[in-house]
PDB file of N, CA and C in Angstrom:
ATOM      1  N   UNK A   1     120.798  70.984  64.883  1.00  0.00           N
ATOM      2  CA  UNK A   1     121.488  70.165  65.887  1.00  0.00           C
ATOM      3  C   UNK A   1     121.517  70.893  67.245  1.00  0.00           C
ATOM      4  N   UNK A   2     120.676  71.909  67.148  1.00  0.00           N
ATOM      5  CA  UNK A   2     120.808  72.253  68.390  1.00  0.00           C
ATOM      6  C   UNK A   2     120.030  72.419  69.892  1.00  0.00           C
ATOM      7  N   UNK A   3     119.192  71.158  69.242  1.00  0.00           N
ATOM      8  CA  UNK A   3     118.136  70.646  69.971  1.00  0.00           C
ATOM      9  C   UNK A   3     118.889  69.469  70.899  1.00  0.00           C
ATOM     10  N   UNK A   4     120.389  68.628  70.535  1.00  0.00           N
ATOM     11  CA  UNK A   4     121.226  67.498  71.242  1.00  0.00           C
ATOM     12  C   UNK A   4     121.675  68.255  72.626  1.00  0.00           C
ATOM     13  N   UNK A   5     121.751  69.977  72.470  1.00  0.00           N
ATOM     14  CA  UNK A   5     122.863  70.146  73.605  1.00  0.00           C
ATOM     15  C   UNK A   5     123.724  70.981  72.706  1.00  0.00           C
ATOM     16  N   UNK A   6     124.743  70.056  72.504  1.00  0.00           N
ATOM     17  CA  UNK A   6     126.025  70.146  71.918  1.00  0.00           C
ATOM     18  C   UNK A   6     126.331  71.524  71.775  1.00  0.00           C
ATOM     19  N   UNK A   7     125.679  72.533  70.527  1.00  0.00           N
ATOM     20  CA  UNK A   7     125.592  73.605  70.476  1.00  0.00           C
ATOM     21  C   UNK A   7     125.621  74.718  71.773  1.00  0.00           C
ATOM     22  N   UNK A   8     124.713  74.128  72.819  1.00  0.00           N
ATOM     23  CA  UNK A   8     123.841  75.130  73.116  1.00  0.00           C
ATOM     24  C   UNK A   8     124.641  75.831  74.311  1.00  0.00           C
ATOM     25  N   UNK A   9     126.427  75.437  74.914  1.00  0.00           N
ATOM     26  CA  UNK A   9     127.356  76.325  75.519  1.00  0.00           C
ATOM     27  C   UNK A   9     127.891  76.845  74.599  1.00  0.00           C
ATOM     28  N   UNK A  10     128.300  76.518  73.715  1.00  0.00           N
ATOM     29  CA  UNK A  10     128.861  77.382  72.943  1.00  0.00           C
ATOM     30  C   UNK A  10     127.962  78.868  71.944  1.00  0.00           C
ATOM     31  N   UNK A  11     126.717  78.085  72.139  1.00  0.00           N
ATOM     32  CA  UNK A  11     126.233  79.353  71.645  1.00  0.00           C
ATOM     33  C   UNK A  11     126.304  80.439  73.184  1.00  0.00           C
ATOM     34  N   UNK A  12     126.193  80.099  74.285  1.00  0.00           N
ATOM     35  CA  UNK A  12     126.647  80.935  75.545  1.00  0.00           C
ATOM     36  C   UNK A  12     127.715  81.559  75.955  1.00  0.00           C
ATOM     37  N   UNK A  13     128.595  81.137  75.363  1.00  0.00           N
ATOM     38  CA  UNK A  13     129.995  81.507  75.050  1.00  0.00           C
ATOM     39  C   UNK A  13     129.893  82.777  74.437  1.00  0.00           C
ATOM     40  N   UNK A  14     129.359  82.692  72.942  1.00  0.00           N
ATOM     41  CA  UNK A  14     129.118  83.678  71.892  1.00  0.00           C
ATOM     42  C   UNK A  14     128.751  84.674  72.312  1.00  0.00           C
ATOM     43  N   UNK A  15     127.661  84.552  72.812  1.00  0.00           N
ATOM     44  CA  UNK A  15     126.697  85.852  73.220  1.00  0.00           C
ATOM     45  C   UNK A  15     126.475  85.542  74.732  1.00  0.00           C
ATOM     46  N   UNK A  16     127.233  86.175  75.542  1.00  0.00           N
ATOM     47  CA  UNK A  16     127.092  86.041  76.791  1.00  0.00           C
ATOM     48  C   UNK A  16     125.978  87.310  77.698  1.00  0.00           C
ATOM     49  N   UNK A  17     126.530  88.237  76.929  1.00  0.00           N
ATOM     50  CA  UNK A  17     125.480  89.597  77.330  1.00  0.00           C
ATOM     51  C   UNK A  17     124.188  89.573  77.274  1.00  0.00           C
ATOM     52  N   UNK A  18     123.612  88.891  75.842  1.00  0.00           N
ATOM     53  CA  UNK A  18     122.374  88.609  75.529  1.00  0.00           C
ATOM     54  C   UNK A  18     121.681  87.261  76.562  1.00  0.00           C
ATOM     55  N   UNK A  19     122.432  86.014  77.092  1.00  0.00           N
ATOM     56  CA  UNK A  19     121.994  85.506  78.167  1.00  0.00           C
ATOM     57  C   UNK A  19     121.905  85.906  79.316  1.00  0.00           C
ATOM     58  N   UNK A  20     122.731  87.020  79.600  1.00  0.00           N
ATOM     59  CA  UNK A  20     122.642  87.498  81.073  1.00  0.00           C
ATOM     60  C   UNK A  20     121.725  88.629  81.215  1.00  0.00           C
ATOM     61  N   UNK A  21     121.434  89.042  80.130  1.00  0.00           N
ATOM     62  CA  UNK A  21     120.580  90.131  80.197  1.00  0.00           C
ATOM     63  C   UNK A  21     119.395  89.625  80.357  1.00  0.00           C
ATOM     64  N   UNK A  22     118.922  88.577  79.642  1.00  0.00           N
ATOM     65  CA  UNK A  22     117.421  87.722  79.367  1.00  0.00           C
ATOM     66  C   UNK A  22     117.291  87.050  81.210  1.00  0.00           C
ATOM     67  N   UNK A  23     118.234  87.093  81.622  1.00  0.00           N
ATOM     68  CA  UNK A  23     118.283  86.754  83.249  1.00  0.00           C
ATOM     69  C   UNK A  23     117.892  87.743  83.724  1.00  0.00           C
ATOM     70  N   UNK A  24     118.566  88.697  83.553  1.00  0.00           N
ATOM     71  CA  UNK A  24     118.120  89.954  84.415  1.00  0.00           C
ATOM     72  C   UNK A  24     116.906  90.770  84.294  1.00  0.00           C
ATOM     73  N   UNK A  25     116.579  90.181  83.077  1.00  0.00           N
ATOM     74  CA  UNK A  25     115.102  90.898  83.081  1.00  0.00           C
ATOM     75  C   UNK A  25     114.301  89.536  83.848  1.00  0.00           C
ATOM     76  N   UNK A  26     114.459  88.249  83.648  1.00  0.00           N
ATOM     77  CA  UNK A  26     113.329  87.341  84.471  1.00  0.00           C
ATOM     78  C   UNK A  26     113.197  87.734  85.571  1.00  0.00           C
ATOM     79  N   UNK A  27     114.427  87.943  86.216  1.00  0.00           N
ATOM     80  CA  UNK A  27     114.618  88.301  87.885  1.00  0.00           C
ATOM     81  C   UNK A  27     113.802  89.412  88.527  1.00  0.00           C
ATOM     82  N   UNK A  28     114.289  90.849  87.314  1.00  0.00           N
ATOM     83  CA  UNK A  28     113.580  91.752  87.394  1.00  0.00           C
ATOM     84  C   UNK A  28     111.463  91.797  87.913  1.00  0.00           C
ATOM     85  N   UNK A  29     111.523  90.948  86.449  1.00  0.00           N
ATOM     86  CA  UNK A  29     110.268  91.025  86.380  1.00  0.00           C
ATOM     87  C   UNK A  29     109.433  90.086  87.483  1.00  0.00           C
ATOM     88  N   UNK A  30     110.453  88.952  87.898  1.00  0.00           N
ATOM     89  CA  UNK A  30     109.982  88.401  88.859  1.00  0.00           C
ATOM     90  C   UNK A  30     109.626  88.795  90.068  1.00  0.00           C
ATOM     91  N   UNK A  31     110.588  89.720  90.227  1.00  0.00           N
ATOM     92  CA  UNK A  31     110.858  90.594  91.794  1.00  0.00           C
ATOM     93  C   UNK A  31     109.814  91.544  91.671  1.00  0.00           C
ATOM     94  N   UNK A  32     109.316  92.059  90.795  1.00  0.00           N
ATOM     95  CA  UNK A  32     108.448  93.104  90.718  1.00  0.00           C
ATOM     96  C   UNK A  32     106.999  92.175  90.737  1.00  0.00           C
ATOM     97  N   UNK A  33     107.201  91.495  90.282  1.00  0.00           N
ATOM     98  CA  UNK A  33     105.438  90.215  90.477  1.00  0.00           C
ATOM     99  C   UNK A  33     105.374  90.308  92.007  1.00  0.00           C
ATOM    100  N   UNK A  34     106.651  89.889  92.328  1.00  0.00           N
ATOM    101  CA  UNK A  34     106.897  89.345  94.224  1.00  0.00           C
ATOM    102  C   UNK A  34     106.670  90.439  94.775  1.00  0.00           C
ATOM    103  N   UNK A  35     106.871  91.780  94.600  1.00  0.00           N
ATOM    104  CA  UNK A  35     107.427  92.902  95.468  1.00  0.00           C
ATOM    105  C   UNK A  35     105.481  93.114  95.418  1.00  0.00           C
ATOM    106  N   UNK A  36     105.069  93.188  94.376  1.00  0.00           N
ATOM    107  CA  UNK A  36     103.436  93.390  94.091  1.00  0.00           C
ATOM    108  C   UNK A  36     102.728  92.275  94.897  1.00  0.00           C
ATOM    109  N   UNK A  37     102.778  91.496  94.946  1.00  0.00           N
ATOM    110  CA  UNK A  37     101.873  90.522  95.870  1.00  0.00           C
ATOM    111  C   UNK A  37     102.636  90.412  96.960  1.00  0.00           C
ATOM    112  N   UNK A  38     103.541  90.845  97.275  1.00  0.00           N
ATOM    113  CA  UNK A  38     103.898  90.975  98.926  1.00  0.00           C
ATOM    114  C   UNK A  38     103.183  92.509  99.661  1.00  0.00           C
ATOM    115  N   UNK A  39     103.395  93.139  98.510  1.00  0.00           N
ATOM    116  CA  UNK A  39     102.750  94.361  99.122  1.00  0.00           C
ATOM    117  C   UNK A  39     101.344  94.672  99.511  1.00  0.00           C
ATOM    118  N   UNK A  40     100.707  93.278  98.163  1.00  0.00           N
ATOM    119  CA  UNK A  40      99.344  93.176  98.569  1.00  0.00           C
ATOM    120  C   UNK A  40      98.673  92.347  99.792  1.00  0.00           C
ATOM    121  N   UNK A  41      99.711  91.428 100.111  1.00  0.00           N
ATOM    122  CA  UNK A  41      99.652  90.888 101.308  1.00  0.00           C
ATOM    123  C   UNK A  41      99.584  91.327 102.442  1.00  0.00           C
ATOM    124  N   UNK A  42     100.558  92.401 102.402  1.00  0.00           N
ATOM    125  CA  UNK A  42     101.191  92.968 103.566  1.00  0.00           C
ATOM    126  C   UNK A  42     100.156  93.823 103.633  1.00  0.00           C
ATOM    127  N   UNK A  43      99.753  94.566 103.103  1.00  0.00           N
ATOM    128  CA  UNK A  43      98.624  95.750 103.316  1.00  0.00           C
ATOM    129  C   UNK A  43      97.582  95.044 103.247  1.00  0.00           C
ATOM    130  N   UNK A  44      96.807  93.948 103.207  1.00  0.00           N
ATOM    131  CA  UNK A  44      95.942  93.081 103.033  1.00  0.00           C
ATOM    132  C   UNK A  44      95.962  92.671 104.694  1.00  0.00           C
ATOM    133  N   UNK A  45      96.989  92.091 105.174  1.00  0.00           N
ATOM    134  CA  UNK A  45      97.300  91.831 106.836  1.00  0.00           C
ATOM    135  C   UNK A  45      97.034  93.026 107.395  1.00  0.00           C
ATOM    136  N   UNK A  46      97.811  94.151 107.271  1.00  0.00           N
ATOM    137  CA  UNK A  46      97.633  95.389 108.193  1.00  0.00           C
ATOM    138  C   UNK A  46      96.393  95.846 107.924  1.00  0.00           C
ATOM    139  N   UNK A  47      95.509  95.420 107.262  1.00  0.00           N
ATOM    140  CA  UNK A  47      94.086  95.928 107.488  1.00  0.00           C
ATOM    141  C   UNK A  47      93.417  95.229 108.232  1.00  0.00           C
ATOM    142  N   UNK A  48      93.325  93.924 108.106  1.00  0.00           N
ATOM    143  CA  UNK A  48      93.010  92.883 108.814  1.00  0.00           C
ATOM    144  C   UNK A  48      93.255  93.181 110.642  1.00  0.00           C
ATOM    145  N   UNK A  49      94.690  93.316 110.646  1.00  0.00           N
ATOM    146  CA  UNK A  49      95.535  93.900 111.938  1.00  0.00           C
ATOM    147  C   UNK A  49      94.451  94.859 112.240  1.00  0.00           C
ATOM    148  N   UNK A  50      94.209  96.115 111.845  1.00  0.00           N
ATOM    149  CA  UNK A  50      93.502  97.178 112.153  1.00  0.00           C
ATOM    150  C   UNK A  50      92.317  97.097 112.476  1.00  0.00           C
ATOM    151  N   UNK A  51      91.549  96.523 111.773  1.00  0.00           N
ATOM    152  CA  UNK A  51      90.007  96.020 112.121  1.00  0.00           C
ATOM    153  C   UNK A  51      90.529  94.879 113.081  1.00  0.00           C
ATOM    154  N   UNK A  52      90.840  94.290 113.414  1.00  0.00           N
ATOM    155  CA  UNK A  52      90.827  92.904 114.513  1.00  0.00           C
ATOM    156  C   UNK A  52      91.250  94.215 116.005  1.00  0.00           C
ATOM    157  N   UNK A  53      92.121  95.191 115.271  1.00  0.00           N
ATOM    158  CA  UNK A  53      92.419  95.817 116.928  1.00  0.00           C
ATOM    159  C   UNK A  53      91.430  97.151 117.151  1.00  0.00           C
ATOM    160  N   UNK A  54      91.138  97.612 116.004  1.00  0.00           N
ATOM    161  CA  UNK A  54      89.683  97.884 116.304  1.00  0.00           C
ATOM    162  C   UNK A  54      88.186  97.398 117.214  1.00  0.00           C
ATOM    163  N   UNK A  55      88.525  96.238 116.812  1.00  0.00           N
ATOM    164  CA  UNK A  55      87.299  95.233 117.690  1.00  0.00           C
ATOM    165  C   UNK A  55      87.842  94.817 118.941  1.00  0.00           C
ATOM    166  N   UNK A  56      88.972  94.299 118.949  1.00  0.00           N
ATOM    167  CA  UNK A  56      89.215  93.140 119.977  1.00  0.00           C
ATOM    168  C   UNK A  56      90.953  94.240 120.271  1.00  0.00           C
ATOM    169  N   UNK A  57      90.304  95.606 121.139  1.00  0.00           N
ATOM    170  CA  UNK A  57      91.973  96.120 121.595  1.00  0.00           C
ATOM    171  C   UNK A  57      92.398  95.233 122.513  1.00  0.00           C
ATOM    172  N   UNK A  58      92.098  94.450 123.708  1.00  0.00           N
ATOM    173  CA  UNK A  58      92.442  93.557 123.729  1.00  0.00           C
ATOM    174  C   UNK A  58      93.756  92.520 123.267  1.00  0.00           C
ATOM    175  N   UNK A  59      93.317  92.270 122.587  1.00  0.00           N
ATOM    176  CA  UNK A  59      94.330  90.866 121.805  1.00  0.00           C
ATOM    177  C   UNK A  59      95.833  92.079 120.919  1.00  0.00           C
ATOM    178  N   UNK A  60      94.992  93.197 120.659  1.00  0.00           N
ATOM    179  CA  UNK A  60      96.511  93.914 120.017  1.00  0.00           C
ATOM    180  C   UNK A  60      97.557  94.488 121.462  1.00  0.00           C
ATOM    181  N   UNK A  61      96.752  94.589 122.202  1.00  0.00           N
ATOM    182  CA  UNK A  61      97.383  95.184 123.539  1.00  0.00           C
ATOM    183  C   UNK A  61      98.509  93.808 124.038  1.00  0.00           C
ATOM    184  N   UNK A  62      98.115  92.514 124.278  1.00  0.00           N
ATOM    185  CA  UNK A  62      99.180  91.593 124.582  1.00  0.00           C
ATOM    186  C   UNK A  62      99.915  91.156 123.011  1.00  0.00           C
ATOM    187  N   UNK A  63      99.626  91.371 122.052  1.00  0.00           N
ATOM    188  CA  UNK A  63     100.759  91.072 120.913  1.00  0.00           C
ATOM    189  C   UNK A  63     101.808  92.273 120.725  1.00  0.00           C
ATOM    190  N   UNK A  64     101.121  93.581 121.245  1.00  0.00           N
ATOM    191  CA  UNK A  64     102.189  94.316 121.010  1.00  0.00           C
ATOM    192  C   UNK A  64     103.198  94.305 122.539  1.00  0.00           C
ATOM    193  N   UNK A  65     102.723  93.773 123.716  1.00  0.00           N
ATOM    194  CA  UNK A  65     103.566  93.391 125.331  1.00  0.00           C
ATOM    195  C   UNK A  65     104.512  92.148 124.657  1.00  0.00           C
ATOM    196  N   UNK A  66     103.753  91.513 124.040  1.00  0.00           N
ATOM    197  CA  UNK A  66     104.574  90.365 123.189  1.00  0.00           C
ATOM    198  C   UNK A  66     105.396  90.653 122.376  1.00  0.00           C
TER     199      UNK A  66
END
C-alpha cells in the first residue's frame, strides 16, 4: 500500500535522517557535477579569452576600459 501515498509521510516521519541524508548526498553530488562543468566552462572561456586577446589585443584592450 505504499504505492497510494498514504504510507509514504509517515514512513518520513520514521526515518527522517535516512531522507535527509539521501538529500544531501543528491545535492552534494549535484554540486560537484555543477562545480565540474562550470569549471570546465570557465577555463574553456578563459582560453578562448586568451587566444582572442592574443590575436585581436585590440578588442581585450576596450573590454577591459569597459
Amino acid at each position: 500500500k505504499g504505492s497510494n501515498g498514504v504510507s509514504e509521510p509517515a514512513v518520513l516521519k520514521d526515518s527522517p535522517s535516512l531522507e535527509s541524508r539521501s538529500h544531501l548526498t543528491t545535492l552534494v553530488v549535484a554540486g560537484h557535477i555543477i562545480g565540474v562543468l562550470c569549471l570546465e566552462w570557465l577555463l574553456a572561456a578563459l582560453t578562448i579569452l586568451l587566444l582572442v586577446g592574443a590575436v585581436n589585443p585590440r578588442s581585450v584592450n576596450s573590454t577591459s576600459q569597459a
